[in-house]
Protein backbone atom coordinates (compact mmCIF):
# COMPACT_ATOMS: atom_id res chain seq x y z
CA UNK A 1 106.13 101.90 95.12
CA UNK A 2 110.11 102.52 94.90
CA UNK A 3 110.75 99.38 97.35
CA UNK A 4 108.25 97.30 95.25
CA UNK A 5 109.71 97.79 91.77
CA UNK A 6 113.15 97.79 93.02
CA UNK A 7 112.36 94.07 94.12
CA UNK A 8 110.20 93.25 91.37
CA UNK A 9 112.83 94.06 88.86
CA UNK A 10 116.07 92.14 90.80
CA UNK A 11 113.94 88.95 91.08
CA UNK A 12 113.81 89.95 87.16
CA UNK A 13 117.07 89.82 87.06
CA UNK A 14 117.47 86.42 89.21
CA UNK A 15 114.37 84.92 86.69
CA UNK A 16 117.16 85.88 83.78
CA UNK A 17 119.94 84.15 85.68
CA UNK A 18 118.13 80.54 86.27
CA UNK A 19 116.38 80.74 82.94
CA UNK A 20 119.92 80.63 81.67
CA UNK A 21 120.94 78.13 84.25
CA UNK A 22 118.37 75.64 83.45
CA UNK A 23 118.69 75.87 79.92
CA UNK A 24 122.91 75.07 80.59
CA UNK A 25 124.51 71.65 79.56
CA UNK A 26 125.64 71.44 83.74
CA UNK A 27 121.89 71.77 84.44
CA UNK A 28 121.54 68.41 81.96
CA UNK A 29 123.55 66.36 83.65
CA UNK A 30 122.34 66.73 86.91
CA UNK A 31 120.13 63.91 88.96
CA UNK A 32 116.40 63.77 88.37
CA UNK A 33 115.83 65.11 91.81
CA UNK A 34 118.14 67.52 91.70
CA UNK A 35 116.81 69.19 88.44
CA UNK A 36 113.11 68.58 89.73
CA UNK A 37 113.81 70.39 92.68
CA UNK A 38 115.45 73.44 90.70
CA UNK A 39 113.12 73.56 89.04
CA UNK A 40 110.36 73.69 91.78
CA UNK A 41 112.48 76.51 92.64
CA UNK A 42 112.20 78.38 89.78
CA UNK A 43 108.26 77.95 89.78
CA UNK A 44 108.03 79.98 92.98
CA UNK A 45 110.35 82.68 91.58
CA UNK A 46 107.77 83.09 88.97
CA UNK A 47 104.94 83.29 91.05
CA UNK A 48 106.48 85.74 93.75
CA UNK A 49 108.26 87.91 90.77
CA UNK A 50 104.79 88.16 89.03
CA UNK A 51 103.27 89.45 92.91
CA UNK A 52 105.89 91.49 93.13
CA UNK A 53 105.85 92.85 89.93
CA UNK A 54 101.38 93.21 89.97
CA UNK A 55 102.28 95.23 93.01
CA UNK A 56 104.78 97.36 91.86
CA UNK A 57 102.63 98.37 88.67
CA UNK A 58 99.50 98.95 90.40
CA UNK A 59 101.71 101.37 93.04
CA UNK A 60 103.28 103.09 90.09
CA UNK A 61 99.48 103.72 88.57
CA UNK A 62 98.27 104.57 91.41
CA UNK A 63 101.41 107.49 91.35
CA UNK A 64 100.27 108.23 87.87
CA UNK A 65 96.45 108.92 88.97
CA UNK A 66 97.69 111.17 91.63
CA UNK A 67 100.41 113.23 89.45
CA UNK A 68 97.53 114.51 87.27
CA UNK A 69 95.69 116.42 89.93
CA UNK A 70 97.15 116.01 93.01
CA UNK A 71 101.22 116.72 92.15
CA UNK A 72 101.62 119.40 95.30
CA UNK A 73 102.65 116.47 97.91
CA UNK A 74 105.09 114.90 95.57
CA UNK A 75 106.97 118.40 94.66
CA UNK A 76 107.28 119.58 98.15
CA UNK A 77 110.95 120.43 99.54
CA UNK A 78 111.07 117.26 101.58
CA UNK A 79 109.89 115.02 98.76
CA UNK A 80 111.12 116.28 95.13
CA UNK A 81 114.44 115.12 95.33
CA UNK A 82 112.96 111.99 95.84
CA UNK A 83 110.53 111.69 93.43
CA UNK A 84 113.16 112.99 91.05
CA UNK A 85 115.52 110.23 91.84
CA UNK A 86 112.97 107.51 91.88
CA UNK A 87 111.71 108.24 88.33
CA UNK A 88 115.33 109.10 86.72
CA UNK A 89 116.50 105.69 88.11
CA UNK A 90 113.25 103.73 86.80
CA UNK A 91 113.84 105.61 82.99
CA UNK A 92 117.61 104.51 83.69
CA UNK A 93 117.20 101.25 84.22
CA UNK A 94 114.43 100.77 81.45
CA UNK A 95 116.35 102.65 79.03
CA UNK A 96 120.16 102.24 79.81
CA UNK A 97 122.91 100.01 79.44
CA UNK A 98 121.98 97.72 82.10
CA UNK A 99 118.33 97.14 80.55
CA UNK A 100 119.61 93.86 78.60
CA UNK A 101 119.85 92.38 82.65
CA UNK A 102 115.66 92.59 82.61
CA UNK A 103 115.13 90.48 79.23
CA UNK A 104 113.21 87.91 79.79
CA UNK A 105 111.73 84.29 78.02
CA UNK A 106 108.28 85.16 78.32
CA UNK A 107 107.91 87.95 80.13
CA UNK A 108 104.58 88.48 80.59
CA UNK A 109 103.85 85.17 82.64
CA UNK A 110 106.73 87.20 85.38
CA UNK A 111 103.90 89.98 84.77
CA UNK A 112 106.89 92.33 82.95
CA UNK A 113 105.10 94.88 81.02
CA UNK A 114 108.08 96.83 79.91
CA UNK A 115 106.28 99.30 77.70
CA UNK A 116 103.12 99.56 79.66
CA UNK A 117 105.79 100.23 82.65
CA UNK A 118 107.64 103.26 80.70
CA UNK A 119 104.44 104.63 79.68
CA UNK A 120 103.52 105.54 83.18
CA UNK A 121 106.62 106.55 84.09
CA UNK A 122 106.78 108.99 81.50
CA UNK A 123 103.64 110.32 82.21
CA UNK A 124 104.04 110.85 85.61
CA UNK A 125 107.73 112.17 84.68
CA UNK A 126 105.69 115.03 82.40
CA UNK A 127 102.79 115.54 84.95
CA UNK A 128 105.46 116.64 87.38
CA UNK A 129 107.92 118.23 84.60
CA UNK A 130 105.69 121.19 84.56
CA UNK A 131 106.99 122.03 87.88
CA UNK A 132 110.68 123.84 88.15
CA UNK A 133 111.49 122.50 90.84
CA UNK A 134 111.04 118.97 89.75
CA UNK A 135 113.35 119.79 86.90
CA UNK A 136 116.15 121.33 89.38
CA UNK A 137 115.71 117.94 90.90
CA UNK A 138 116.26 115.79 87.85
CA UNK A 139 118.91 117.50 86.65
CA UNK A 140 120.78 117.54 89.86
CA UNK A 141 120.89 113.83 90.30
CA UNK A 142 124.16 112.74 89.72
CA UNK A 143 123.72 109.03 90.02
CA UNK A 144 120.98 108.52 87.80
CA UNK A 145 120.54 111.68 85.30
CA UNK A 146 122.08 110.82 81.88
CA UNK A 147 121.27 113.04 79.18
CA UNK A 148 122.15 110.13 76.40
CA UNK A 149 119.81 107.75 78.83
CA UNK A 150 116.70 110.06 77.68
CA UNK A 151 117.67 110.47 74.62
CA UNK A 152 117.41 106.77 74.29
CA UNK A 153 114.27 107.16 76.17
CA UNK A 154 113.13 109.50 73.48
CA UNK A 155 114.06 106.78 70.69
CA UNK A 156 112.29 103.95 72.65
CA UNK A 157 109.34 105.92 72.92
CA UNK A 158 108.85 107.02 69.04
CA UNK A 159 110.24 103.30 67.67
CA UNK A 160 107.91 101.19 69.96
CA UNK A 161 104.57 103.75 69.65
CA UNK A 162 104.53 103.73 73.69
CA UNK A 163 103.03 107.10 73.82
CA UNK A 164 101.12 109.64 71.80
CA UNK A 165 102.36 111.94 69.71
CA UNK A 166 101.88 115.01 71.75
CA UNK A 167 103.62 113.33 74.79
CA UNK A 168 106.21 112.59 72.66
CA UNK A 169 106.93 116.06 71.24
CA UNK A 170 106.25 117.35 75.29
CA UNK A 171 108.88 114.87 76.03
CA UNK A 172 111.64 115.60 73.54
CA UNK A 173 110.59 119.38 74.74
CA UNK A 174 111.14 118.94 78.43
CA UNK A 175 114.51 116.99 77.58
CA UNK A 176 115.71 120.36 75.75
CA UNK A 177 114.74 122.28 78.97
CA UNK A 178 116.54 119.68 80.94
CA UNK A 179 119.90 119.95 79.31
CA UNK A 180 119.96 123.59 79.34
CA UNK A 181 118.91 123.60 83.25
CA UNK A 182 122.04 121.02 83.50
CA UNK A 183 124.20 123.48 81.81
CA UNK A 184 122.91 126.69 83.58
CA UNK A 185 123.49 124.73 87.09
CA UNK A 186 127.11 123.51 86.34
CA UNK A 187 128.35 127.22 85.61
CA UNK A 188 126.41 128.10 89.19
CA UNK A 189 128.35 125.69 90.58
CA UNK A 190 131.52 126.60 88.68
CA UNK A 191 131.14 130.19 89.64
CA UNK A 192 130.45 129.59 93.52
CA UNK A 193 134.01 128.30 93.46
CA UNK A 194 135.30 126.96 97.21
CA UNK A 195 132.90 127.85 99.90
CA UNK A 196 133.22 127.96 103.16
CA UNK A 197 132.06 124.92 105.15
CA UNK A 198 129.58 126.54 107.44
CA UNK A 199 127.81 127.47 104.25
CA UNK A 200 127.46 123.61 103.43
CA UNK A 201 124.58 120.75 104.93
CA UNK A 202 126.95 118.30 106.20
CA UNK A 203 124.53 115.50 105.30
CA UNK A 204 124.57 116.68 102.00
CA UNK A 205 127.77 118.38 101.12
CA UNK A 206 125.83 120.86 99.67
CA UNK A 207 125.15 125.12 100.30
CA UNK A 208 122.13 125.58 102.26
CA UNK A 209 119.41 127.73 100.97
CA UNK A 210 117.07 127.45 104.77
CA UNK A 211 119.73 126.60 107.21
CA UNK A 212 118.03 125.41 110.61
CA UNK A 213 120.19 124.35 113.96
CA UNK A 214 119.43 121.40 115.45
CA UNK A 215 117.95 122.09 119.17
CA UNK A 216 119.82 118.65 120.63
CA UNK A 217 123.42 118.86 119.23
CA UNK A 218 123.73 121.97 117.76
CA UNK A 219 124.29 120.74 114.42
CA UNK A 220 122.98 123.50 111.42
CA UNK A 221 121.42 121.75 108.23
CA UNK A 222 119.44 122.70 105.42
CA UNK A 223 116.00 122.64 106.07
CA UNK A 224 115.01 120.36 103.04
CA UNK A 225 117.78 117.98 104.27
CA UNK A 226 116.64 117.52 107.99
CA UNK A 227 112.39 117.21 106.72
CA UNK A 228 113.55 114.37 104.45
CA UNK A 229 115.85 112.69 107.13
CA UNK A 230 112.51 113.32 109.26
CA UNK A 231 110.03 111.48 107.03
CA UNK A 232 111.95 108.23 108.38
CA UNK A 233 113.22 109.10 111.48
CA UNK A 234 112.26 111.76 113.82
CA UNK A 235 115.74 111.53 115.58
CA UNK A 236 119.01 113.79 115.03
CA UNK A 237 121.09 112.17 112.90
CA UNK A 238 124.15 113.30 114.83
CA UNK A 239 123.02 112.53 118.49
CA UNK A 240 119.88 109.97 118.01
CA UNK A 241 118.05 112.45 120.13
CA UNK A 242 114.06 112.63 119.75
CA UNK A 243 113.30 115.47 117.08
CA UNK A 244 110.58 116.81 115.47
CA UNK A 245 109.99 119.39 112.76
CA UNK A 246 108.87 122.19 115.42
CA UNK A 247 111.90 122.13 116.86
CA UNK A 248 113.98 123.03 114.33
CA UNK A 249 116.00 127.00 115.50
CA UNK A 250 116.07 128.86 112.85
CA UNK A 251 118.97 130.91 111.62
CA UNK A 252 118.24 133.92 109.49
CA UNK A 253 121.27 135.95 109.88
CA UNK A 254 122.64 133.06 108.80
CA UNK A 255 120.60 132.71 105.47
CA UNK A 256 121.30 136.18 104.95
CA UNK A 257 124.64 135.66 104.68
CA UNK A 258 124.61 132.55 102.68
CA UNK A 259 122.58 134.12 99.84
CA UNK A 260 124.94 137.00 99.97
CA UNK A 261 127.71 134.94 99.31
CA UNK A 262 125.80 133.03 96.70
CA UNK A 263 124.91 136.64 95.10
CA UNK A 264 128.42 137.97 94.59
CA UNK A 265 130.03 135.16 93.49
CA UNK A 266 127.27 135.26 90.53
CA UNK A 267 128.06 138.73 89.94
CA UNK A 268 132.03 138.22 89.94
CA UNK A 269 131.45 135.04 87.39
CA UNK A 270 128.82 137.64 85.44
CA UNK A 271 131.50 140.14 85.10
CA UNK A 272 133.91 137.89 84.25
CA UNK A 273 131.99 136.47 81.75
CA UNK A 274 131.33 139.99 80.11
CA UNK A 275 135.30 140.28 79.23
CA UNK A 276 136.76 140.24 76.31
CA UNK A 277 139.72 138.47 76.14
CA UNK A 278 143.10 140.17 74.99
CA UNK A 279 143.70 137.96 72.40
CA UNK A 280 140.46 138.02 71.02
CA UNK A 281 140.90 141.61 70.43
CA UNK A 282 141.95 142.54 66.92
């Protein structure tokens, strides 16, 4: 579904570009041929941008269906981050400053149902929103996660009647929660200060809540990390090396000392936090 609409919505963009080629004075005063076969050219962009883009919906429906009843696959450690991603980039790129690259003449005959296309997005973005871990995920996404994005999201949604009212209000809810979560993560991070390296993935740059070795070259990871990598590759990243998920070594002393470290650095910010500083003082 992600490699589908990803396509779908860059041979949007190219439809944009040779619309406004073919409507250009240099266009004009080309030969016959020359424009005839342009234009050929842009026929088949239409058809395989409206296959593409048929595709892509009917993938992203099919997501939707799922997300009411069967969300458990989607939110699992290997996959949320993912899913995450996927739907804060699609919301992005519908609803941020880039979305004037997708407008269209006549969009429908390229099969561009913009609204239709948000709708399930943001239904599939709620079905899973009622899952914390889904909203860890969101809000951790650096590349795509814009608070002012949903907000305009938000806007769309009310101005253009593309959902109900209660999925609006659940929206503009879940967009409160969001923000907070964003806030409440960034003083975590604040507080865990520098930390050592061995605490880190180093796929991910990030401190390891599960960390595993792998069996090959020795390498420790996060867990989450190494099941994602896994999902496309069952190799070691580091070595190519076969390697599959029961091989993975774990390392609880390890862990223990990880979430240690995590734990006292939330109760020196905590205590920090609690004084009062001199010059407030009267």
């Amino acid at each position: 579904a992600v490699w589908l609409l990803d396509e779908a919505l860059k041979q949007l963009e190219e439809v944009r570009a040779e619309q406004k080629a073919l409507s250009s004075d240099e266009f004009a005063r080309l030969p016959a041929y020359a424009r005839h076969r342009r234009e050929a050219q842009f026929i088949q962009l239409q058809r395989t941008t409206r296959s593409q883009m048929n595709l892509a919906y009917a993938s992203i429906q099919m997501i939707g269906y799922m997300s009411q009843g069967h969300r458990q696959p989607f939110l699992s450690s290997e996959l949320v981050n993912r899913v995450a991603e996927m739907i804060n980039y699609y919301i992005n790129k519908l609803n941020g400053p880039r979305v004037s690259s997708l407008k269209v003449k006549d969009p429908k005959k390229f099969g561009f149902r913009p609204k239709a296309l948000l709708r399930e997005l943001i239904r599939i973005f709620l079905n899973f929103a009622q899952d914390p871990a889904f909203l860890k995920a969101v809000a951790s996404d650096a590349r795509s996660y814009d608070p002012q994005v949903f907000k305009n999201a938000a806007s769309n949604l009310e101005r253009c009647d593309i959902v109900n009212d209660a999925e609006q209000q659940r929206f503009h809810v879940v967009l409160g929660r969001l923000e907070t979560l964003a806030q409440e993560m960034k003083r975590e991070e604040d507080a865990l200060g520098d930390v050592p390296s061995k605490y880190l993935d180093p796929l991910m740059a990030t401190v390891m809540c599960d960390p595993v070795m792998l069996p090959q070259s020795k390498v420790v990871v996060d867990r989450a990390v190494i099941k994602r990598h896994l999902l496309n590759s069952t190799t070691d990243p580091f070595n190519r090396s076969v390697l599959h998920i029961e091989d993975l070594v774990e390392m609880p002393k390890l862990r223990s000392e990880i979430l240690a470290f995590v734990e006292s650095r939330k109760k020196i910010a905590a205590a920090k936090a609690k004084v009062i500083p001199e010059d407030s003082k009267d």
